[in-house]
PDB file of N, CA and C in Angstrom:
ATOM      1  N   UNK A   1       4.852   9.669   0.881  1.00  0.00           N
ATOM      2  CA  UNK A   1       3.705   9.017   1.459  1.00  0.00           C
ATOM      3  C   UNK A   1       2.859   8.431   0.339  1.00  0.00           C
ATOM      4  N   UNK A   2       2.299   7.169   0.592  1.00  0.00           N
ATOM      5  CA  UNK A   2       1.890   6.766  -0.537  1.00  0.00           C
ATOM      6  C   UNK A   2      -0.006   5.890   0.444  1.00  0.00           C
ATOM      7  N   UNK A   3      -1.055   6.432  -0.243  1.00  0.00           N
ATOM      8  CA  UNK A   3      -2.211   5.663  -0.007  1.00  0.00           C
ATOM      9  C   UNK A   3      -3.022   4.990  -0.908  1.00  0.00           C
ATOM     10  N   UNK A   4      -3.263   3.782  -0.253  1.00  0.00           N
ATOM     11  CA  UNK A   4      -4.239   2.968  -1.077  1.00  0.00           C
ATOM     12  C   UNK A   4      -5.545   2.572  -0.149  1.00  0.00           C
ATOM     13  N   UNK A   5      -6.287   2.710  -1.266  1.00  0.00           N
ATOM     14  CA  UNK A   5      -7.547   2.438  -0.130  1.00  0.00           C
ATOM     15  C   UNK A   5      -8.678   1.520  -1.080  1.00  0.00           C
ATOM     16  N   UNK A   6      -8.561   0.482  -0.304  1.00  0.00           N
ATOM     17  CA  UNK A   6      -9.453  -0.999  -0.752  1.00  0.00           C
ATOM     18  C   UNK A   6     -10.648  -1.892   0.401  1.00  0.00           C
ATOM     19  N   UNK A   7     -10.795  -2.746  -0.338  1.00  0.00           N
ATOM     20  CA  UNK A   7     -11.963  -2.909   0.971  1.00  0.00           C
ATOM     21  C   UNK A   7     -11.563  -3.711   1.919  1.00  0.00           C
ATOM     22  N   UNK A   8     -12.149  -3.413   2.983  1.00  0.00           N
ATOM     23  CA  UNK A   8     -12.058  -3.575   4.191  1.00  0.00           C
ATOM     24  C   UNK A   8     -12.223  -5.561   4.880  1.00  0.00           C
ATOM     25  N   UNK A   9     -10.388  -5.565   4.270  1.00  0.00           N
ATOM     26  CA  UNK A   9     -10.339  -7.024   4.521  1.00  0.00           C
ATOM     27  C   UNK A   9      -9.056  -6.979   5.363  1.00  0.00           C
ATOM     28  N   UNK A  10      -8.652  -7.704   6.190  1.00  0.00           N
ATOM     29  CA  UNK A  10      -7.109  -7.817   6.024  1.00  0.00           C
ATOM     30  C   UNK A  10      -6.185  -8.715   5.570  1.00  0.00           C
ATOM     31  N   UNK A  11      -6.808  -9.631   4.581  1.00  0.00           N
ATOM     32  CA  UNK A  11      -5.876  -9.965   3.550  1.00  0.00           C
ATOM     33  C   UNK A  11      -5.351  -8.292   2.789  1.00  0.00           C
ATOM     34  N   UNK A  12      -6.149  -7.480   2.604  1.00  0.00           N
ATOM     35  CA  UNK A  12      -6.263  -6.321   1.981  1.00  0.00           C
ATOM     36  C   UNK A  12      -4.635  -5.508   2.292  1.00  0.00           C
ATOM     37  N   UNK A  13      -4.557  -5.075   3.339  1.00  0.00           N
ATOM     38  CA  UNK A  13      -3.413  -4.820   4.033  1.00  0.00           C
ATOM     39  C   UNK A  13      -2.344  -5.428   4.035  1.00  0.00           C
ATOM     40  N   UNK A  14      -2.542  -6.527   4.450  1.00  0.00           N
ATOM     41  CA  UNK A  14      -1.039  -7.476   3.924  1.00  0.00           C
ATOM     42  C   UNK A  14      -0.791  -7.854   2.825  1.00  0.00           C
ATOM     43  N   UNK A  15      -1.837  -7.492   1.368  1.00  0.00           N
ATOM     44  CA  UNK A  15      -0.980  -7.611   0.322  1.00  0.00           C
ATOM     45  C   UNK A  15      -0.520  -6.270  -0.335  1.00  0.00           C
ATOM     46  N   UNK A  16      -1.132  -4.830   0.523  1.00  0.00           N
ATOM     47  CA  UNK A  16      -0.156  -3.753  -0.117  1.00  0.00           C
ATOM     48  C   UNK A  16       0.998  -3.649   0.342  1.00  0.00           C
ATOM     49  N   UNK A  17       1.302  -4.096   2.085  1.00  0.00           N
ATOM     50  CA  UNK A  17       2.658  -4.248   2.587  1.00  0.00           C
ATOM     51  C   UNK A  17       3.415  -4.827   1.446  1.00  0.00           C
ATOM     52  N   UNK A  18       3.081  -6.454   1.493  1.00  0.00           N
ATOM     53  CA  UNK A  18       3.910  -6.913   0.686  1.00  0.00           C
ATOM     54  C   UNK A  18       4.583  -6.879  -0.520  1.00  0.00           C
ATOM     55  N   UNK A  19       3.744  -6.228  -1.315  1.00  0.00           N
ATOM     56  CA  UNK A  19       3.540  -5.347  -2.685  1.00  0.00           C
ATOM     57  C   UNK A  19       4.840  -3.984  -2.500  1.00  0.00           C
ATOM     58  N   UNK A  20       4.891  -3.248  -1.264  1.00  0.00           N
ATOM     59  CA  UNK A  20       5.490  -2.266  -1.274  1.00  0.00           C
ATOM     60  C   UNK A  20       6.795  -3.171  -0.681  1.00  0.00           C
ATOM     61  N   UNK A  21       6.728  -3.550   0.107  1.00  0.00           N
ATOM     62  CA  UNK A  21       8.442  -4.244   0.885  1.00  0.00           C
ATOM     63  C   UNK A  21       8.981  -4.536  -0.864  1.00  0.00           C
ATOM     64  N   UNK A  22       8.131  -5.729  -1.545  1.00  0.00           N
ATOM     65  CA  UNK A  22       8.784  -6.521  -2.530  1.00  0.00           C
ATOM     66  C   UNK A  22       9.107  -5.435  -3.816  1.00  0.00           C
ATOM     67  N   UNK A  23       8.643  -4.791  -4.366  1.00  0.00           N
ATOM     68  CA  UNK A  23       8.809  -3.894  -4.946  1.00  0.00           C
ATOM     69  C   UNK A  23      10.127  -3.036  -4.947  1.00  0.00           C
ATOM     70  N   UNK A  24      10.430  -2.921  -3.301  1.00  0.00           N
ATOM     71  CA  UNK A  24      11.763  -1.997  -3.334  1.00  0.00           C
ATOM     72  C   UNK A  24      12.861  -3.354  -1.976  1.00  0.00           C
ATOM     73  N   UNK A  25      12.554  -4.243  -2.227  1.00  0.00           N
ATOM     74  CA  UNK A  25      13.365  -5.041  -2.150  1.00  0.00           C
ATOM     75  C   UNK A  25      13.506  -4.843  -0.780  1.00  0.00           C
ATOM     76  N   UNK A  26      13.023  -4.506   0.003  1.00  0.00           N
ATOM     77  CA  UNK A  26      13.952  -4.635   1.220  1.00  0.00           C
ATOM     78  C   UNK A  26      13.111  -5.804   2.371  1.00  0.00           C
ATOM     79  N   UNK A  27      13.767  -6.144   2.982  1.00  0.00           N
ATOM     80  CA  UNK A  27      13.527  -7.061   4.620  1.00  0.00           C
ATOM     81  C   UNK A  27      12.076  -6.667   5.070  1.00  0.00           C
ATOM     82  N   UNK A  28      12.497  -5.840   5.782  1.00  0.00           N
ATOM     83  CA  UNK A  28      11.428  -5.277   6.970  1.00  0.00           C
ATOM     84  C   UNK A  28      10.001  -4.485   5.899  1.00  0.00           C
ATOM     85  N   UNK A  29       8.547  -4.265   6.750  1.00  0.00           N
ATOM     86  CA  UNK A  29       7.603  -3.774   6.571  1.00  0.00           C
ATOM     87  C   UNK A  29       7.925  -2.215   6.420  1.00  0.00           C
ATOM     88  N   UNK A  30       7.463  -1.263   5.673  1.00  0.00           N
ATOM     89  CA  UNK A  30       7.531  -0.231   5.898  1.00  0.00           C
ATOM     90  C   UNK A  30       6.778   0.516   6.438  1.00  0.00           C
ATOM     91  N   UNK A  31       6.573   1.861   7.040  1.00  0.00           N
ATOM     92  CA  UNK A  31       6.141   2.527   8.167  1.00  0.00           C
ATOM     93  C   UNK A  31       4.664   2.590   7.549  1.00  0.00           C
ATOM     94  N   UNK A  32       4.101   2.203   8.344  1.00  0.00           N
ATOM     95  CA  UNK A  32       2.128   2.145   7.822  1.00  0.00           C
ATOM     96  C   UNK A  32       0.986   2.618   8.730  1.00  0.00           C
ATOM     97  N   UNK A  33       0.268   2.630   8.212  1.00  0.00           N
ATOM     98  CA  UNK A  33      -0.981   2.657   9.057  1.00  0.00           C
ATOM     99  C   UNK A  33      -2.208   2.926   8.590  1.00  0.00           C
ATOM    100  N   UNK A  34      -3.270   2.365   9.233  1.00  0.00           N
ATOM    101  CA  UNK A  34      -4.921   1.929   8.922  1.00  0.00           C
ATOM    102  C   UNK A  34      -5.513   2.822   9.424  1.00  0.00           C
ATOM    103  N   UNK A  35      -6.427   2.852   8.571  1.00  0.00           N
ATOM    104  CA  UNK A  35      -7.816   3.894   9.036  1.00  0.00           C
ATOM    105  C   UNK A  35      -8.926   3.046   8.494  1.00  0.00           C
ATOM    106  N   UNK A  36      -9.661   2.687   9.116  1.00  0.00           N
ATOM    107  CA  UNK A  36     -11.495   2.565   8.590  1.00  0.00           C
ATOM    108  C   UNK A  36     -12.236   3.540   8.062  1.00  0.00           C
ATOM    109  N   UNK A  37     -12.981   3.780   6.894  1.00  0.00           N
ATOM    110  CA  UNK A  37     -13.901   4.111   7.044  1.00  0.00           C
ATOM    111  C   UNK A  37     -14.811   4.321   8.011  1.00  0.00           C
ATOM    112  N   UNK A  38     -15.955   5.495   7.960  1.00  0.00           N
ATOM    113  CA  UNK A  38     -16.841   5.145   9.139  1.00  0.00           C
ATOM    114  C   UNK A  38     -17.753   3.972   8.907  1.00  0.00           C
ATOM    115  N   UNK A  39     -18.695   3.883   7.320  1.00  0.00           N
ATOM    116  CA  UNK A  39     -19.150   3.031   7.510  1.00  0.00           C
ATOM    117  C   UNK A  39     -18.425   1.580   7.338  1.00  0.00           C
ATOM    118  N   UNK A  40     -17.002   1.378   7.605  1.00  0.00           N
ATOM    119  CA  UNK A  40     -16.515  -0.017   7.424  1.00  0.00           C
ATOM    120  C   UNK A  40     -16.263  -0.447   6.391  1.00  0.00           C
ATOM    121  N   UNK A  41     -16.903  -0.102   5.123  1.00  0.00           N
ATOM    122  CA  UNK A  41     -16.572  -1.148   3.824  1.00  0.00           C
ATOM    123  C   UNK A  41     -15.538  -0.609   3.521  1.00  0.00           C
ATOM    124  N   UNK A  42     -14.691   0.483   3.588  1.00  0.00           N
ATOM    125  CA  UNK A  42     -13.836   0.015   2.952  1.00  0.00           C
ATOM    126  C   UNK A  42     -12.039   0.764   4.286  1.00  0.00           C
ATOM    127  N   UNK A  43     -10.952   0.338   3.496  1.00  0.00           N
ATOM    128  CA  UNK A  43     -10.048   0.698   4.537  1.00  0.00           C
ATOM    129  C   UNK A  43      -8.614   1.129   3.728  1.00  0.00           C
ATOM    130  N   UNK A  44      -8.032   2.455   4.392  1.00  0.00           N
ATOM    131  CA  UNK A  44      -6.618   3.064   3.716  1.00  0.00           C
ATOM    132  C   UNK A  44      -5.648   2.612   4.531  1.00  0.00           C
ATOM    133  N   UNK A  45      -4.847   2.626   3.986  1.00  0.00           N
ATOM    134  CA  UNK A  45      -3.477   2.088   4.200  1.00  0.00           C
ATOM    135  C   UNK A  45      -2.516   3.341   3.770  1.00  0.00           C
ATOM    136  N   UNK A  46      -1.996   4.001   4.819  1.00  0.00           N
ATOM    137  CA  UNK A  46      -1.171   5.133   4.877  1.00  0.00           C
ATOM    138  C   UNK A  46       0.620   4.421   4.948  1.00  0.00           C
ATOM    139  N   UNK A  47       1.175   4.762   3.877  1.00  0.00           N
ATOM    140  CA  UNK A  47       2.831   4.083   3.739  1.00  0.00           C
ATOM    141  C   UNK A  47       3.497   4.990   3.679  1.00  0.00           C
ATOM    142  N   UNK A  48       4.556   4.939   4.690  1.00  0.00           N
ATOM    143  CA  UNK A  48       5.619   5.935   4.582  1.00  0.00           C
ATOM    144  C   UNK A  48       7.278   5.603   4.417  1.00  0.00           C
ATOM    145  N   UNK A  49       7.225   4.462   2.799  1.00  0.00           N
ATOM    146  CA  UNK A  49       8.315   3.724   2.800  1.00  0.00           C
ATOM    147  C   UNK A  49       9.721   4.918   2.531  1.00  0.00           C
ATOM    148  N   UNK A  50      11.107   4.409   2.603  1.00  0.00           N
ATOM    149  CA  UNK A  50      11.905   5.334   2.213  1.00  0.00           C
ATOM    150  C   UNK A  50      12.425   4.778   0.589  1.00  0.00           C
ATOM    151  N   UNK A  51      12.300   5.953  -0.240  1.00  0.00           N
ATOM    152  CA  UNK A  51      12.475   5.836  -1.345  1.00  0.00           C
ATOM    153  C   UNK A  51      14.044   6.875  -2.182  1.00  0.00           C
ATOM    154  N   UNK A  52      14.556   6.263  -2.622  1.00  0.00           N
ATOM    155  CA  UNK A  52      15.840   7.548  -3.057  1.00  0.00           C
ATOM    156  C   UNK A  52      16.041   7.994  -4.689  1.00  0.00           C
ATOM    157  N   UNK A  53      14.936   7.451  -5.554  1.00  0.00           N
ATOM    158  CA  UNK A  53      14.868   8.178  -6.493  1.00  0.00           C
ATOM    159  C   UNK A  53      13.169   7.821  -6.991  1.00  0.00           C
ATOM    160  N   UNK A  54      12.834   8.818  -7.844  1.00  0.00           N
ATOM    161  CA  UNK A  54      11.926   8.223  -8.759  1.00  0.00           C
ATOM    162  C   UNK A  54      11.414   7.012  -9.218  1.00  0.00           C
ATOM    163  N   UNK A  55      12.073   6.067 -10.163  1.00  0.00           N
ATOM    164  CA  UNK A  55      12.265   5.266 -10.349  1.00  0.00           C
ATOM    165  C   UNK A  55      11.302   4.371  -9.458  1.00  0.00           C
ATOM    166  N   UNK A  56      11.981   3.817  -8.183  1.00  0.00           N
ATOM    167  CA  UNK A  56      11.367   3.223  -7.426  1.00  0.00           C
ATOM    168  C   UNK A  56      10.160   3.912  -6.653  1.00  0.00           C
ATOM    169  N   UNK A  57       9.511   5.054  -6.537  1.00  0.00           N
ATOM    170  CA  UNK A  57       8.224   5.638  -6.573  1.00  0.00           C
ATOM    171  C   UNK A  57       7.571   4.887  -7.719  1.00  0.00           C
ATOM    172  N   UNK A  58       7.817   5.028  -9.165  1.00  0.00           N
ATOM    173  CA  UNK A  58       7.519   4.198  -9.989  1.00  0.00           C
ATOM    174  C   UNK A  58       6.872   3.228 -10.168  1.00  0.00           C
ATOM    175  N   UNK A  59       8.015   2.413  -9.769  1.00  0.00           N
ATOM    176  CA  UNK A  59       7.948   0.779  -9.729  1.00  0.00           C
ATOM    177  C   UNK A  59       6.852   0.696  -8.200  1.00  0.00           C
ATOM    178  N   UNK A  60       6.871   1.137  -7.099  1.00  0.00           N
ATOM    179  CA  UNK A  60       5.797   0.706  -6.467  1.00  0.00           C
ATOM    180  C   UNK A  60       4.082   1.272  -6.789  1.00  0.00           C
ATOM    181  N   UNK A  61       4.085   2.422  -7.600  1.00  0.00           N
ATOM    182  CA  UNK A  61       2.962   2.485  -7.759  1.00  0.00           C
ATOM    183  C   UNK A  61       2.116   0.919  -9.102  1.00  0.00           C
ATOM    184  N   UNK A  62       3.438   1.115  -9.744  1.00  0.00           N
ATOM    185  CA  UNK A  62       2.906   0.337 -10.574  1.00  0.00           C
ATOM    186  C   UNK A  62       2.925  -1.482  -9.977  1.00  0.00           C
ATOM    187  N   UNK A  63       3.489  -1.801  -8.876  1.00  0.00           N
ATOM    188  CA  UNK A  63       2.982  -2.834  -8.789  1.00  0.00           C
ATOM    189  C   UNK A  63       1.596  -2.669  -7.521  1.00  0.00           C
ATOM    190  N   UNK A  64       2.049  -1.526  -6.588  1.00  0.00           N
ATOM    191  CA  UNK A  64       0.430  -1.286  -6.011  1.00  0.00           C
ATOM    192  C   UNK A  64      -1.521  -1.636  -7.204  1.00  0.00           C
ATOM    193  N   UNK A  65      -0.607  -1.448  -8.152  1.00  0.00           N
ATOM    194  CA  UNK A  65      -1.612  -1.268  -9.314  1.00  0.00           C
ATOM    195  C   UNK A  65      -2.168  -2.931  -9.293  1.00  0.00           C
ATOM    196  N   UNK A  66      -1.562  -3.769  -9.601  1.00  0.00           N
ATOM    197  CA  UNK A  66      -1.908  -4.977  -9.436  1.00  0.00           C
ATOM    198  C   UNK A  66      -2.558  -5.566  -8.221  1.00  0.00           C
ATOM    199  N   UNK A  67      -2.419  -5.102  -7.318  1.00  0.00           N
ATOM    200  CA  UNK A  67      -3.260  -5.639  -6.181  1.00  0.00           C
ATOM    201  C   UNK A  67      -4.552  -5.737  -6.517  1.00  0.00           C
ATOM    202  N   UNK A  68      -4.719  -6.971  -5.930  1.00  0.00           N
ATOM    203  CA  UNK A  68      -6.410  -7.527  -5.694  1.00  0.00           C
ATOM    204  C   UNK A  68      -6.824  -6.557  -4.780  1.00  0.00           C
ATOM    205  N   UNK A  69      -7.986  -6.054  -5.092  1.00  0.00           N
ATOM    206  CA  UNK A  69      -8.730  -5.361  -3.787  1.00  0.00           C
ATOM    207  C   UNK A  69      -8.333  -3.692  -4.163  1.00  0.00           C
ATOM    208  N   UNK A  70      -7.678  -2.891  -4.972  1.00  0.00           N
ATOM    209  CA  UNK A  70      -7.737  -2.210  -4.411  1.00  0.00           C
ATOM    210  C   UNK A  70      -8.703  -0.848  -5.821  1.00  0.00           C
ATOM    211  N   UNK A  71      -8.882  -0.011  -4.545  1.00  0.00           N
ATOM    212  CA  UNK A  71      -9.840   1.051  -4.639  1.00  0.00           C
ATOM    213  C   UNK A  71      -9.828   1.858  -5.590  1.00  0.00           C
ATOM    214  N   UNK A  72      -8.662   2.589  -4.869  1.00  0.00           N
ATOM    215  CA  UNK A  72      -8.074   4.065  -5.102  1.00  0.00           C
ATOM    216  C   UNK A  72      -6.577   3.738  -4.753  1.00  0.00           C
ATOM    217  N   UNK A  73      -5.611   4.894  -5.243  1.00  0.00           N
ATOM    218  CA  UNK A  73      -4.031   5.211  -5.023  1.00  0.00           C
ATOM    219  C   UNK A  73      -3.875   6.515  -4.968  1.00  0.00           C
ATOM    220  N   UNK A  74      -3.074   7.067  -3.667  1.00  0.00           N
ATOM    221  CA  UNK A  74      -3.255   8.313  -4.115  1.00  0.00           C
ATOM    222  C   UNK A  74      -1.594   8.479  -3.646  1.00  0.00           C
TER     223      UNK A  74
END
């Protein structure tokens, strides 16, 4: 499980998807989901991509790292 939490845009969201799909190469979105804050500014992004070694844990944190917008990684 992997979270990032940035502010509360949704360009915000569709560039950690994309960040995580492109990263480990595959087609489809991987398993996600949003939460708000209460007061709104800002928003997590819960990912539950499938990963089969290290390596690519790796490589997506470190391109999560580059995203515009974001917060925190946890």
């Amino acid at each position: 499980m992997i979270k990032a939490i940035g502010w509360n845009e949704r360009a915000f969201v569709e560039r950690i998807i994309e960040a995580v799909r492109d990263s480990l190469e595959q087609p489809h979105d991987p398993p996600y989901r949003v939460r708000e804050t209460p007061g709104g500014r800002h928003v997590a992004v819960t990912l539950e991509p499938y990963m089969t070694c290290a390596e690519q844990v790796l490589a997506v944190y470190a391109r999560l790292r580059t995203v515009e917008g974001v917060v925190m990684l946890l």
